[in-house]
Protein backbone atom coordinates (compact mmCIF):
# COMPACT_ATOMS: atom_id res chain seq x y z
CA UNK A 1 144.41 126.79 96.61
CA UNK A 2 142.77 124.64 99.58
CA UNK A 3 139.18 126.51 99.10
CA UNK A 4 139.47 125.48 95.27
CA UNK A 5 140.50 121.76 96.46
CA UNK A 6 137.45 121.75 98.75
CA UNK A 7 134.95 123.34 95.99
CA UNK A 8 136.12 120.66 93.28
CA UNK A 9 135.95 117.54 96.58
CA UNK A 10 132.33 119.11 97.63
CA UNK A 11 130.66 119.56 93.45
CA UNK A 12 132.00 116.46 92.53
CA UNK A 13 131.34 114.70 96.17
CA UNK A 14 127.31 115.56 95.51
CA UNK A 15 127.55 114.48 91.81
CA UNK A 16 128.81 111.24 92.64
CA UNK A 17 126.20 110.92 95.20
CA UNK A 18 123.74 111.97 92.86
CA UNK A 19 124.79 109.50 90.27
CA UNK A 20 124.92 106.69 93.03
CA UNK A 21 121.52 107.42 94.03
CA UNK A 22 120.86 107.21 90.46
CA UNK A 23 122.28 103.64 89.68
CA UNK A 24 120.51 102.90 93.26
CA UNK A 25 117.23 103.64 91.34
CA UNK A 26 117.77 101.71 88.76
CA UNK A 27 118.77 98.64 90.06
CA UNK A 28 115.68 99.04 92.29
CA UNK A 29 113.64 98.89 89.14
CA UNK A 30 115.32 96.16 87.86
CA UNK A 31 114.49 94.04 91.03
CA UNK A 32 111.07 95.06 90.84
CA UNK A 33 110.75 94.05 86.96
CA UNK A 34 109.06 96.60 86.04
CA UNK A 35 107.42 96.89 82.28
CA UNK A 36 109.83 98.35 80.17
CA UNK A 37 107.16 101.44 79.42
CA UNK A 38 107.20 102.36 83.09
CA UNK A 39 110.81 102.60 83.10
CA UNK A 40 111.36 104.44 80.08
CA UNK A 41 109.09 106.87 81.59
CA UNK A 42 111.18 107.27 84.70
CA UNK A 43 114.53 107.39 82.96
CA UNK A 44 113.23 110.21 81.03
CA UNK A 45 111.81 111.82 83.70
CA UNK A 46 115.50 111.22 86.12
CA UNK A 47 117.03 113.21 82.20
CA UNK A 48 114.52 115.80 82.37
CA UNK A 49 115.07 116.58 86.52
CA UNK A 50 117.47 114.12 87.28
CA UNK A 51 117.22 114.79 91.55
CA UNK A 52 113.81 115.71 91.50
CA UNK A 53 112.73 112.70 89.89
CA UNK A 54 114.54 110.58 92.47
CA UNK A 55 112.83 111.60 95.61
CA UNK A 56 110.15 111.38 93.86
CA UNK A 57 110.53 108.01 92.90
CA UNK A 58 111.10 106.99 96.46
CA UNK A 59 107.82 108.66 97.54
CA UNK A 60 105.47 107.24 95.08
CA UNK A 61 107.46 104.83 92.62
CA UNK A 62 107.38 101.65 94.85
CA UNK A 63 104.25 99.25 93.74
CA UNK A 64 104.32 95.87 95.69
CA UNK A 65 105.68 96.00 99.10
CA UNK A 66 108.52 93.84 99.85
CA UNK A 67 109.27 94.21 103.67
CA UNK A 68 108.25 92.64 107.14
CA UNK A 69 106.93 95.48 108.43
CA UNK A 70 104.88 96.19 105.96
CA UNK A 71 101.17 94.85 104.82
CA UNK A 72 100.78 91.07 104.29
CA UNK A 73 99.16 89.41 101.45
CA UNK A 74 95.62 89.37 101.89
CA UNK A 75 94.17 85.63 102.72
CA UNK A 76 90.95 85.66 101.26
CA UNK A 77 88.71 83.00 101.93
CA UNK A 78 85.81 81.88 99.47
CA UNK A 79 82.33 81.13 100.97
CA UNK A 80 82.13 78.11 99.06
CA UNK A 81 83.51 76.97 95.94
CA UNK A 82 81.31 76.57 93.07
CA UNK A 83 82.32 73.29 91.16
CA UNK A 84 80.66 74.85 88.05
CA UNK A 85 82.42 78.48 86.38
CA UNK A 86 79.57 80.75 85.04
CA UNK A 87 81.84 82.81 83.23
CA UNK A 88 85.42 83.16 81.85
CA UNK A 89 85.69 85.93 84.23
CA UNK A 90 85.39 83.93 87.02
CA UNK A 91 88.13 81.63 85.45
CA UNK A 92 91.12 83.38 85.53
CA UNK A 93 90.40 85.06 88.66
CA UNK A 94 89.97 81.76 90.74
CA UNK A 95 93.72 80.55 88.52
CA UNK A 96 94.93 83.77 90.52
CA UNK A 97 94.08 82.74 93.90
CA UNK A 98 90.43 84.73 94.27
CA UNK A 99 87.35 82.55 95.63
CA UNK A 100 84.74 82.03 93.28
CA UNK A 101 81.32 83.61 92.60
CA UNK A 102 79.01 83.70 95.03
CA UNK A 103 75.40 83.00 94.35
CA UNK A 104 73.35 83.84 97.54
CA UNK A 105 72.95 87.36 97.53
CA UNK A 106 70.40 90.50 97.30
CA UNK A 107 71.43 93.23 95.21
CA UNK A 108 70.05 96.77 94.94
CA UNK A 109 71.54 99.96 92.87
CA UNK A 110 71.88 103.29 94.34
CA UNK A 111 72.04 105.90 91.92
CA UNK A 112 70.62 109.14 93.87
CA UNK A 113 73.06 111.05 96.40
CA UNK A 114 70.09 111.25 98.67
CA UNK A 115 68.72 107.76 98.45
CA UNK A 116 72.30 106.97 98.99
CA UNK A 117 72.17 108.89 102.23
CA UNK A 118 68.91 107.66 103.32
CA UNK A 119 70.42 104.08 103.12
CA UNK A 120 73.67 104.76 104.95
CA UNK A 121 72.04 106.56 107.90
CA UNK A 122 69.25 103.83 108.05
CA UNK A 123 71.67 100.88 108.22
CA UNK A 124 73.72 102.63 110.93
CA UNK A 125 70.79 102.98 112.96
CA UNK A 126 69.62 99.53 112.52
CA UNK A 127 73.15 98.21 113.07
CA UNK A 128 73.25 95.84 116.82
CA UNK A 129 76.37 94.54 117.30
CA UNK A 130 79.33 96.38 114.44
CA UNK A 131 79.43 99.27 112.09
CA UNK A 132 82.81 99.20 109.86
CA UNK A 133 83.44 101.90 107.41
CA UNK A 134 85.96 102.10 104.81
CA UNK A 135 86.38 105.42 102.84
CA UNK A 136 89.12 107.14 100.77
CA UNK A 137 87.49 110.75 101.15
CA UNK A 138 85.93 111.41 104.49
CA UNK A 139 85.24 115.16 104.51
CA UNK A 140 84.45 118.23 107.46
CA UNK A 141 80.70 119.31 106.22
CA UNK A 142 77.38 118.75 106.91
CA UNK A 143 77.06 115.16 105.35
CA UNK A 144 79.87 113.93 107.76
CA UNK A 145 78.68 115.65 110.68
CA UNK A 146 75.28 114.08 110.46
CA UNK A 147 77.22 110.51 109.60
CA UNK A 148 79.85 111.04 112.55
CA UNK A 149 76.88 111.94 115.34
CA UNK A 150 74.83 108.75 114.11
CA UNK A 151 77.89 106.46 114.37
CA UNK A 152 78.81 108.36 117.87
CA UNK A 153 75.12 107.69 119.18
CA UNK A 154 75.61 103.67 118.00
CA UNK A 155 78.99 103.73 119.43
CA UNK A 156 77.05 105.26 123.13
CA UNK A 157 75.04 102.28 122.72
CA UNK A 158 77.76 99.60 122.93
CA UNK A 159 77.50 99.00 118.98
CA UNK A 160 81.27 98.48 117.67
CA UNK A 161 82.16 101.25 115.68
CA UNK A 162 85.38 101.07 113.39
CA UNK A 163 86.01 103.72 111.19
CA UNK A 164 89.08 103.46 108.53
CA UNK A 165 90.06 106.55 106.36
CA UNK A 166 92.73 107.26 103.65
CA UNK A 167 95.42 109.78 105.22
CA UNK A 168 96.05 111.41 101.85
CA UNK A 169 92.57 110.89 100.46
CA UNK A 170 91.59 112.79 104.00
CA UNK A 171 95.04 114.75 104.54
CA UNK A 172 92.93 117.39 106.20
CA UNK A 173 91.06 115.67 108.20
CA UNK A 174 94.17 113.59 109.02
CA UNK A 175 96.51 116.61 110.47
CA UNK A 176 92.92 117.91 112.25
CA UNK A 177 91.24 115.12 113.84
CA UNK A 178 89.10 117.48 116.52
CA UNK A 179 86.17 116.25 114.62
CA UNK A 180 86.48 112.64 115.47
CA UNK A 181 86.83 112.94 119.10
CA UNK A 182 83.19 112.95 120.01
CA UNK A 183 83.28 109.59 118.43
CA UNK A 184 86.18 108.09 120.06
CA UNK A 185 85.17 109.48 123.46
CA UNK A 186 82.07 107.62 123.02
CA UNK A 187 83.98 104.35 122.26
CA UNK A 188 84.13 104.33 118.28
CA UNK A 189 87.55 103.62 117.34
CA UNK A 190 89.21 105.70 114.13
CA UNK A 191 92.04 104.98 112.37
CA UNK A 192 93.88 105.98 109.14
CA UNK A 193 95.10 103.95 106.60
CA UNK A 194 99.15 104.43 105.94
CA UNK A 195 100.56 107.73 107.79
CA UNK A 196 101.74 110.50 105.14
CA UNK A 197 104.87 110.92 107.86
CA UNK A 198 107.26 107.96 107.36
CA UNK A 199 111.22 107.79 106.46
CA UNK A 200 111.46 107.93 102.81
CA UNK A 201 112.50 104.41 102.28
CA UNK A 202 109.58 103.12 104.65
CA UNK A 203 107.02 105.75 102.71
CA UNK A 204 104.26 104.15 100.81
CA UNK A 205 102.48 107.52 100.13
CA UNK A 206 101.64 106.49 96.22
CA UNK A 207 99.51 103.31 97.81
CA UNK A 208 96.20 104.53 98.65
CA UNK A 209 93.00 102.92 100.25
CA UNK A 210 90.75 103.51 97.70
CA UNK A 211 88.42 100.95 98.89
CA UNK A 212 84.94 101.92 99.93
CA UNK A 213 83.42 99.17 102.23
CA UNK A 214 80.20 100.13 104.56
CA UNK A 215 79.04 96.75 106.37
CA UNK A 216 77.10 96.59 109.39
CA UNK A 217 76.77 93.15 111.34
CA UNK A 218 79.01 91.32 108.84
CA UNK A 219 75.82 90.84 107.04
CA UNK A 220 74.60 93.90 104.79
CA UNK A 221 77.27 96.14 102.64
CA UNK A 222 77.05 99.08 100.82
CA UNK A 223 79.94 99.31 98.43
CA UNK A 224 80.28 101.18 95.06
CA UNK A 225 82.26 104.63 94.43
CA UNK A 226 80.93 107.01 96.53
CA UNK A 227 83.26 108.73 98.88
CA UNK A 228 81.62 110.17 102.65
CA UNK A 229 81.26 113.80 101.53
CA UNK A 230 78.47 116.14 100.30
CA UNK A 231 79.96 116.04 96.55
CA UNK A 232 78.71 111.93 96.94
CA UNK A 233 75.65 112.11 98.89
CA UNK A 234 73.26 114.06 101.58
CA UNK A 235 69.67 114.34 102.97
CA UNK A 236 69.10 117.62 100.32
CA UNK A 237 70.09 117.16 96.71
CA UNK A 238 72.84 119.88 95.19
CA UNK A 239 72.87 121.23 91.96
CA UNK A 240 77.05 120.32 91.93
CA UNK A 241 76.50 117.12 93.44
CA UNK A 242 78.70 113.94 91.30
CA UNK A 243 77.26 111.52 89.60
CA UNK A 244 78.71 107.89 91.34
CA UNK A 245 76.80 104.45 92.78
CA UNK A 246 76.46 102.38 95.54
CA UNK A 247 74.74 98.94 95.63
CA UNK A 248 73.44 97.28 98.41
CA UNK A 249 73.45 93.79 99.14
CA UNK A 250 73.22 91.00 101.87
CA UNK A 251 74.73 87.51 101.51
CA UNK A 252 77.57 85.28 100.97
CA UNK A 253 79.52 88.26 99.20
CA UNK A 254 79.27 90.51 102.42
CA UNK A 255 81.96 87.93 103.83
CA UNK A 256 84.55 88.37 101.00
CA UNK A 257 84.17 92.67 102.03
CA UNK A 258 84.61 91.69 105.60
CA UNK A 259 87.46 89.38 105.18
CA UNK A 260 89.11 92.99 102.83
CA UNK A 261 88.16 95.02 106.14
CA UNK A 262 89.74 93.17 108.82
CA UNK A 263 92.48 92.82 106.83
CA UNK A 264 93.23 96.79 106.19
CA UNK A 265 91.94 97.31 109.79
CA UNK A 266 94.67 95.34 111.11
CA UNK A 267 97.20 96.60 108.91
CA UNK A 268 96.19 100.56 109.96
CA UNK A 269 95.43 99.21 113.79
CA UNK A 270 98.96 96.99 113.67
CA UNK A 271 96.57 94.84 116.02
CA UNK A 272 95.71 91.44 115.81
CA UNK A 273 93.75 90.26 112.66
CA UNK A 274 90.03 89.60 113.80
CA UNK A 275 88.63 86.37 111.22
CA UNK A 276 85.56 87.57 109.92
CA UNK A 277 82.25 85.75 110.44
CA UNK A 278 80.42 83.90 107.84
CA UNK A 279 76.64 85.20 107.36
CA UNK A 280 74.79 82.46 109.12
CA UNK A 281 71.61 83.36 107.02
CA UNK A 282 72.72 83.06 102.90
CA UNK A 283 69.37 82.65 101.45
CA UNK A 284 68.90 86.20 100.81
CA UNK A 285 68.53 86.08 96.98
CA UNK A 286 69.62 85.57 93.52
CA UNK A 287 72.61 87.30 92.69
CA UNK A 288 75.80 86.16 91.18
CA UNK A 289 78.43 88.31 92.55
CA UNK A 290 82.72 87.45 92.82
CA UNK A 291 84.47 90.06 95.13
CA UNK A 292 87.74 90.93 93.29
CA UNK A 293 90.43 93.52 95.86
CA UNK A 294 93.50 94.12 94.33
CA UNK A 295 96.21 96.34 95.14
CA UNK A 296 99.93 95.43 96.83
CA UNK A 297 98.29 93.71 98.94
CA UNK A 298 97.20 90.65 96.22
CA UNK A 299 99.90 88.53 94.77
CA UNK A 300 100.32 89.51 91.14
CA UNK A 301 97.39 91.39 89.09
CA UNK A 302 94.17 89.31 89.03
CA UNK A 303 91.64 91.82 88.18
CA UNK A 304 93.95 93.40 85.45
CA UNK A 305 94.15 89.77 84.29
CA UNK A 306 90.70 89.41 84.27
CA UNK A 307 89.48 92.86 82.38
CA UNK A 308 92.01 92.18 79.41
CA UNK A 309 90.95 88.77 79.10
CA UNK A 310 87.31 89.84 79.75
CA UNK A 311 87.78 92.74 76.90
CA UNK A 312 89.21 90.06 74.38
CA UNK A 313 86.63 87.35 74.89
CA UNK A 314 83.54 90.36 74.15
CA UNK A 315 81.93 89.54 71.29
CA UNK A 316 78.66 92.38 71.38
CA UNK A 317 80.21 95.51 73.55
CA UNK A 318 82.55 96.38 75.81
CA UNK A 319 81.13 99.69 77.68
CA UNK A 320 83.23 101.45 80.09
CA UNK A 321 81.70 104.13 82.87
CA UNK A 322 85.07 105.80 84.44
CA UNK A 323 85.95 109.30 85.29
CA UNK A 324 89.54 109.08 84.82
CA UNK A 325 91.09 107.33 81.79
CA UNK A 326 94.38 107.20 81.36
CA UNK A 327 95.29 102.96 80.22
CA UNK A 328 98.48 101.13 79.86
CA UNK A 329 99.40 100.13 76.49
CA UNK A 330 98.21 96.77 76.97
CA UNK A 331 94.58 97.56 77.64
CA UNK A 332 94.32 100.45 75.13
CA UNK A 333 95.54 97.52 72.42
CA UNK A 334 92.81 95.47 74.24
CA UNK A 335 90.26 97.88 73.40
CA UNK A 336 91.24 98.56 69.87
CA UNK A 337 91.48 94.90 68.95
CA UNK A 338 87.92 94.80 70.27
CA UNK A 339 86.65 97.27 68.44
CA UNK A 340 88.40 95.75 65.19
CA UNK A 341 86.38 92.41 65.79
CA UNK A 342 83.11 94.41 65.47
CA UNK A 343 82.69 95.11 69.50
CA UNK A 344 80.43 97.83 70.49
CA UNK A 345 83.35 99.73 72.39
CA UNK A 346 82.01 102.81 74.46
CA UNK A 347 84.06 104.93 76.38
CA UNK A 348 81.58 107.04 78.87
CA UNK A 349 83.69 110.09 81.11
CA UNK A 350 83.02 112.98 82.50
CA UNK A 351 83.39 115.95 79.57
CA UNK A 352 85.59 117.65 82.21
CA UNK A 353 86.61 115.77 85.27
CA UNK A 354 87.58 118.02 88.85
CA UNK A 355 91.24 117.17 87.94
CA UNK A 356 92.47 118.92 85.16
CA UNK A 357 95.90 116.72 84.79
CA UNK A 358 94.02 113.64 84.23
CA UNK A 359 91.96 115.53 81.83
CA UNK A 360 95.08 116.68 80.02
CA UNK A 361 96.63 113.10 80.48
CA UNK A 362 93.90 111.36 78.94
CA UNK A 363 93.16 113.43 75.94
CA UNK A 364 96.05 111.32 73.71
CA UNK A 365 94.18 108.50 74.24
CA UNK A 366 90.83 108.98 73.93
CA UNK A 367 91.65 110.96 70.32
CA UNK A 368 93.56 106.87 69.58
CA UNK A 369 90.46 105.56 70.46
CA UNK A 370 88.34 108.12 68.42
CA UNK A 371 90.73 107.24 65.83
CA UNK A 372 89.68 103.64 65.86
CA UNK A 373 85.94 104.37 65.79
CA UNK A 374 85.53 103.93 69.12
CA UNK A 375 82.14 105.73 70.76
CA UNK A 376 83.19 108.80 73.15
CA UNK A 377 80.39 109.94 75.44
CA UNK A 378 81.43 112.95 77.16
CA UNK A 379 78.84 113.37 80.21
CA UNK A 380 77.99 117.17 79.87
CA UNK A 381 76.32 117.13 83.26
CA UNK A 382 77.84 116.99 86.57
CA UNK A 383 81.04 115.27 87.47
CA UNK A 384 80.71 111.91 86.43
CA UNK A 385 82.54 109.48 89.60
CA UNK A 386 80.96 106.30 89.16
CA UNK A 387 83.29 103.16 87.96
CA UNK A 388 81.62 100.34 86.27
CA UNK A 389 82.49 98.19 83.11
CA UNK A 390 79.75 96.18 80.97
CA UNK A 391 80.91 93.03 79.04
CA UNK A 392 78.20 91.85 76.68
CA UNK A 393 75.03 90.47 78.30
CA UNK A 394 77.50 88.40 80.60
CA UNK A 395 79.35 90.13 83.00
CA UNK A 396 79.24 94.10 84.98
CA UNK A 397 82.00 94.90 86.95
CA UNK A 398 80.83 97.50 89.89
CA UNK A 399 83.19 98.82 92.49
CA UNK A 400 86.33 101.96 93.31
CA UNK A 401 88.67 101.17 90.58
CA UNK A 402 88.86 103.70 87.65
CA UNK A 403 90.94 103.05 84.71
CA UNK A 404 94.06 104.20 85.31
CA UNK A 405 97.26 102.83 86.46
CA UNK A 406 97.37 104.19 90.14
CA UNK A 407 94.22 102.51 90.14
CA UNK A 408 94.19 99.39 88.57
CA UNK A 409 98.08 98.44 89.22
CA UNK A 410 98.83 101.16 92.62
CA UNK A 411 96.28 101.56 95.22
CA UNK A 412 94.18 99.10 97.08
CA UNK A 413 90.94 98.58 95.48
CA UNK A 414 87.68 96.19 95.59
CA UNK A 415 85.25 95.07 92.85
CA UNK A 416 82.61 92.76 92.42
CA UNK A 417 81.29 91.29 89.18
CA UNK A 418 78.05 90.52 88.99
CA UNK A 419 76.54 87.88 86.84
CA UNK A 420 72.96 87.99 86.63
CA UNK A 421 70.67 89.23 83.82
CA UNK A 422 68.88 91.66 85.92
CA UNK A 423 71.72 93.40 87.43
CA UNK A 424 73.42 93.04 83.83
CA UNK A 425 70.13 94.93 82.21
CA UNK A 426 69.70 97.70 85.22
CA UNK A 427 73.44 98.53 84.76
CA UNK A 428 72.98 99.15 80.38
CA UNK A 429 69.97 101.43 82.06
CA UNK A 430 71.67 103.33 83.96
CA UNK A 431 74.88 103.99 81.43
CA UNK A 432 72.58 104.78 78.53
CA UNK A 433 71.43 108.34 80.75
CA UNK A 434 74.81 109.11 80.24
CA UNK A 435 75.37 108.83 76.60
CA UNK A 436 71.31 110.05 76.26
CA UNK A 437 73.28 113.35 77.51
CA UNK A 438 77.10 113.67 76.03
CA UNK A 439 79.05 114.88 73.53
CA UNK A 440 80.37 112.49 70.86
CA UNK A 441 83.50 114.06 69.84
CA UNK A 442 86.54 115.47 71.11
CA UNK A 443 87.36 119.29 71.15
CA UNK A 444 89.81 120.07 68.60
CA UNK A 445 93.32 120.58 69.70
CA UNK A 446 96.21 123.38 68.79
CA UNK A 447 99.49 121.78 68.16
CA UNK A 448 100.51 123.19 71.26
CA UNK A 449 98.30 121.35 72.82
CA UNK A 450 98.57 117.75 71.01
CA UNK A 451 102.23 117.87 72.09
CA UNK A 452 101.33 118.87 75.34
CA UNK A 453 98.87 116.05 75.49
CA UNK A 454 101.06 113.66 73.90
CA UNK A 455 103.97 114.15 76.17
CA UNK A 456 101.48 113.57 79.25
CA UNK A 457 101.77 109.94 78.15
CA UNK A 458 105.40 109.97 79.16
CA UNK A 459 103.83 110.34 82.44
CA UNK A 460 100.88 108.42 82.42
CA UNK A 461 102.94 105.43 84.31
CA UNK A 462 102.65 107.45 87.60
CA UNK A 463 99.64 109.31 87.42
């Protein structure tokens, strides 16, 4: 009789905990006001695996970060304010808090993996006084090595040499850091960006550095999509090498990507935050280009703002270079709208990506847009990385963010928008390769697989 008294005390002891943890979730959720489609997606996911879905939740569902310990708000600082707005874009961003365009700068696309090389390895060696590299993926291969023996020689020389990687964008490289100690032992320093090992309720595993900021002297940047790895870029080119971009410029936008640096460097270092030097030369060319970061670290969702209102105010086309596509409702009703109104609305993505869930995950919703006559152009060659967005003749948005909501509402991300009719015209170039070379339709699917693909949507909220 006692062993049956403690049987029914210990089954029902862990269902009430696991129904406390429960309401415990859900109150969290209502604190954070979340949109009622991201909690109807974890609800069902708590029915489906009730405990599962909890630590889960606790691992990757937390989006803004509420605590003392944890990363301030970034202070960004404008270069100058422009009393004049040249677009709409730059509108709602500056009503959210981000400095205005800046209209001092060089600009030049990278589209080759080895030019992109060439470029990196030529500014490290010209660097003098600082070399600061942000990177999400920071692979062990031959690209790296070469990268990691230039930075150790500059470092040797007395050049300041910060390097910041993603710990889960880099988890190897993160639990084996033998490679890096060459460059520390010459004086380069090397942190990562939010340890994978934390407490759960301290763990901000789901909020990723997926910025990618090269600047050397606080005066030239390199900044784009491209990861440090020999899928991105190398001094030989590789038949599997990704398609993805970098563009280089110098100017009054380099400070707005060193203010985002210092700021993650001091988060990652828990040091002192450095204030970033202003470029004392700014005449260095033409270029109309706004920084836009976004990420936990931004109060409230300024680029998000600024793509749906950018999407509605399109009045030619609307075309969209990302290798991952998997929207929120409001910016997939964004899109159709546009394309209603008589927008040329072009999706461009990779035919098959290198993640097959996101594949899966965005199938529902490109077959919605196909629906709405919206252009698919599935890039049959390599794996197509690059992120970039082209509104009319007005506006390109270049930078790390792909359309998704990790991406756009999750992780810690930079853009810039660039303004000028050259940049505008070498951008539609460059996208029309893409659709010179893809499919226009959509395989056809089994039932199997449309439910399959239309119950990914359930999860689409924390992919």
């Amino acid at each position: 009789m006692p062993n049956e008294i403690l049987d029914f005390l210990f089954i029902h002891g862990i269902f009430i905990v696991g129904e406390s943890f429960i309401v415990i979730t859900l109150l969290h959720m209502l604190y954070q006001r979340r949109t009622p489609t991201s909690m109807i997606s974890w609800l069902l996911f708590m029915i489906a695996v009730p405990y599962i879905a909890i630590i889960f939740y606790f691992f990757i569902g937390t989006r803004k970060q509420p605590t003392k310990e944890d990363k301030s708000p970034l202070h960004f600082r404008g270069y100058g304010e422009r009393p004049v707005q040249v677009n709409p874009i730059d509108g709602i961003l500056r009503a959210n808090g981000i400095p205005g365009v800046t209209v001092h700068n060089s600009f030049h696309l990278i589209t080759e993996s080895i030019e992109a090389f060439v470029t990196l390895m030529r500014e490290i060696s010209k660097a003098e006084k600082s070399i600061s590299l942000s990177t999400y993926v920071f692979k062990n291969d031959a690209t790296t090595q070469k990268i990691l023996d230039a930075l150790t020689l500059k470092a040797a020389q007395g050049v300041q040499v910060r390097l910041l990687i993603d710990s889960l964008g880099s988890y190897k490289l993160y639990f084996f850091q033998k490679k890096l100690q060459a460059l520390r032992d010459a004086g380069g320093e090397v942190h990562f960006f939010m340890p994978l090992l934390r407490l759960p309720y301290k763990n901000y595993i789901n909020l990723r550095n997926h910025r990618k900021i090269y600047l050397f002297d606080e005066r030239t940047l390199l900044s784009g999509g491209m990861n440090l790895s020999d899928e991105y870029m190398g001094a030989q080119k590789r038949s599997d090498q990704w398609e993805d971009i970098l563009f280089l410029t110098q100017g009054e936008a380099t400070y707005a990507y060193a203010q985002i640096f210092e700021d993650d460097w001091a988060y990652a270092t828990d040091k002192e935050l450095r204030i970033a030097q202003k470029p004392t030369r700014v005449e260095e060319g033409d270029a109309y280009i706004q920084v836009v970061p976004s990420g936990p670290d931004i109060k409230g969702d300024a680029l998000f703002e600024a793509l749906i209102s950018a999407i509605h105010s399109a009045q030619e086309r609307i075309w969209i270079v990302t290798p991952y596509f998997v929207p929120d409702a409001t910016l997939l009703y964004a899109l159709k709208i546009a394309r209603h109104k008589g927008v040329d609305v072009k999706l461009i993505t990779p035919k098959s990506s290198n993640h097959m869930i996101a594949d899966l995950s965005r199938s529902s919703y490109m077959r919605e847009l196909a629906e709405n006559n919206i252009d698919l152009a599935l890039y049959k060659g390599n794996m197509l990385h690059a992120k970039a967005i082209l509104f009319d003749d007005k506006a390109v948005m270049i930078g790390s963010v792909n359309i998704d909501n990790r991406s756009l509402l999750l992780n810690y991300e930079v853009v810039s928008f660039a303004y000028s009719e050259d940049i505008i015209h070498e951008m539609q170039t460059w996208m029309q390769t893409f659709m010179d070379n893809a499919d226009t339709t959509m395989p056809r699917a089994s039932n199997v697989r449309r439910i399959i693909e239309n119950f990914m949507r359930v999860l689409a909220p924390q992919l």
